[in-house]
C-alpha atoms as a PDB file:
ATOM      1  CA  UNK A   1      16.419  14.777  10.091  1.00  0.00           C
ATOM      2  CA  UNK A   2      12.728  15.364   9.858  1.00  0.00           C
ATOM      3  CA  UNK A   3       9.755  13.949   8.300  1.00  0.00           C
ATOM      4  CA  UNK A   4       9.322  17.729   6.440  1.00  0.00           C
ATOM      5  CA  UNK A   5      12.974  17.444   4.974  1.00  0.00           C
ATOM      6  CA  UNK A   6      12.443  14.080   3.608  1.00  0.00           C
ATOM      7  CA  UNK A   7       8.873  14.249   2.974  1.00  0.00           C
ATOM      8  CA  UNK A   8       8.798  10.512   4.093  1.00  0.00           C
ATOM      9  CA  UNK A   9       6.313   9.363   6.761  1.00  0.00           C
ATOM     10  CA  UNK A  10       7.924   8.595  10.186  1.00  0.00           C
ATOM     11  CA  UNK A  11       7.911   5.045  11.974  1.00  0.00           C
ATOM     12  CA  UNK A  12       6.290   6.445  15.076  1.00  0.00           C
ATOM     13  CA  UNK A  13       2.675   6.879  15.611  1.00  0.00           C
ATOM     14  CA  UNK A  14       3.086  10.260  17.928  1.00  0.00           C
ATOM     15  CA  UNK A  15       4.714  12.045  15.217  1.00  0.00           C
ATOM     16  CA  UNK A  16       2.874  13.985  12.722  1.00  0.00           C
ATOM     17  CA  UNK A  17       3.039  13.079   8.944  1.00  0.00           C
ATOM     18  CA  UNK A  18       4.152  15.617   6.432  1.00  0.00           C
ATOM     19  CA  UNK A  19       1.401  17.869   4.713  1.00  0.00           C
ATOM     20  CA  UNK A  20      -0.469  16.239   2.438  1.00  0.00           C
ATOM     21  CA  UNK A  21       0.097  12.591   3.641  1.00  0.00           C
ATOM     22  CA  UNK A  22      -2.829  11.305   5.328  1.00  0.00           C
ATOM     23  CA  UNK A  23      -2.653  10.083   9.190  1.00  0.00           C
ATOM     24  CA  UNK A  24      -2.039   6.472   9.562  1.00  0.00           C
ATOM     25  CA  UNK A  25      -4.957   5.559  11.406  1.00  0.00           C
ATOM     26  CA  UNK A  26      -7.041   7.231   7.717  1.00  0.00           C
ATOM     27  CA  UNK A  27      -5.498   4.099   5.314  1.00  0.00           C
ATOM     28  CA  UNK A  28      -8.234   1.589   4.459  1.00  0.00           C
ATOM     29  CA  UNK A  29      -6.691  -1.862   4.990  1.00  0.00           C
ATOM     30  CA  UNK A  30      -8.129  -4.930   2.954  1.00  0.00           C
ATOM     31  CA  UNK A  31      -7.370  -8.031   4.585  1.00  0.00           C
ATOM     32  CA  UNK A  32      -6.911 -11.100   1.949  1.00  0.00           C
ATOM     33  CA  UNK A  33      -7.320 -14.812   2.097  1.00  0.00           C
ATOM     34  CA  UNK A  34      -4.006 -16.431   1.554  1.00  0.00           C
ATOM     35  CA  UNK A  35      -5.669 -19.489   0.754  1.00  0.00           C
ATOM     36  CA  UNK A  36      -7.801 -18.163  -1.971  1.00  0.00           C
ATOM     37  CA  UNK A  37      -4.981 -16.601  -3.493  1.00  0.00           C
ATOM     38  CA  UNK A  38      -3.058 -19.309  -3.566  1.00  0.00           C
ATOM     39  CA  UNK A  39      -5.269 -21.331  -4.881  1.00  0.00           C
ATOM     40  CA  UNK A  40      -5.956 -18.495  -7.701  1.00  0.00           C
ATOM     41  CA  UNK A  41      -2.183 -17.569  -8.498  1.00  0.00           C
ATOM     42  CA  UNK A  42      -2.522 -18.254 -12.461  1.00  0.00           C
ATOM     43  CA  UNK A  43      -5.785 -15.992 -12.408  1.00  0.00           C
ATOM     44  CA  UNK A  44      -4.137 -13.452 -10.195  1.00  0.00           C
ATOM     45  CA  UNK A  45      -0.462 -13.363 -12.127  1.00  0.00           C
ATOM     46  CA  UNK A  46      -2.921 -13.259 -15.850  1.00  0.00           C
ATOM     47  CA  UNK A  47      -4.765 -10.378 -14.472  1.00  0.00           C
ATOM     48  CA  UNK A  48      -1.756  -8.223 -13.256  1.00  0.00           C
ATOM     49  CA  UNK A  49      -0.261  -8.554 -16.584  1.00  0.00           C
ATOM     50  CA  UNK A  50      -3.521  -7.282 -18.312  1.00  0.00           C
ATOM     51  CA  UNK A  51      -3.424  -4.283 -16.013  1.00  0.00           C
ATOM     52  CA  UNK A  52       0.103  -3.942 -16.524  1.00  0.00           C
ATOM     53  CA  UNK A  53       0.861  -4.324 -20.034  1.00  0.00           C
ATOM     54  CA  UNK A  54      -1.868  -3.188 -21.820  1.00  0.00           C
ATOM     55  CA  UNK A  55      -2.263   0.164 -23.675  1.00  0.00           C
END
């Protein structure tokens, strides 16, 4: 099977991704403090379910 039939991005790095996905190296990663969101979890669970649930 290939990436085109599944649409799904492959595992490897030397293998293309399917039209209109972007190449892997292109993602923006955001590193978080583990720590700090620990230490926020109340904050962090509160705002998720304002996102989440509101109209």
């Amino acid at each position: 099977m290939t990436t085109d039939k599944l649409n799904m991005r492959a595992s490897r790095n030397d293998v293309p991704p399917p039209p209109g996905l972007k190449q892997v190296s292109e993602f923006k990663i955001v590193k978080e403090d583990l720590n700090s969101g620990l230490a926020n979890t109340q904050d962090l669970l509160d705002k998720f379910k304002e996102i989440y649930t509101s109209n």
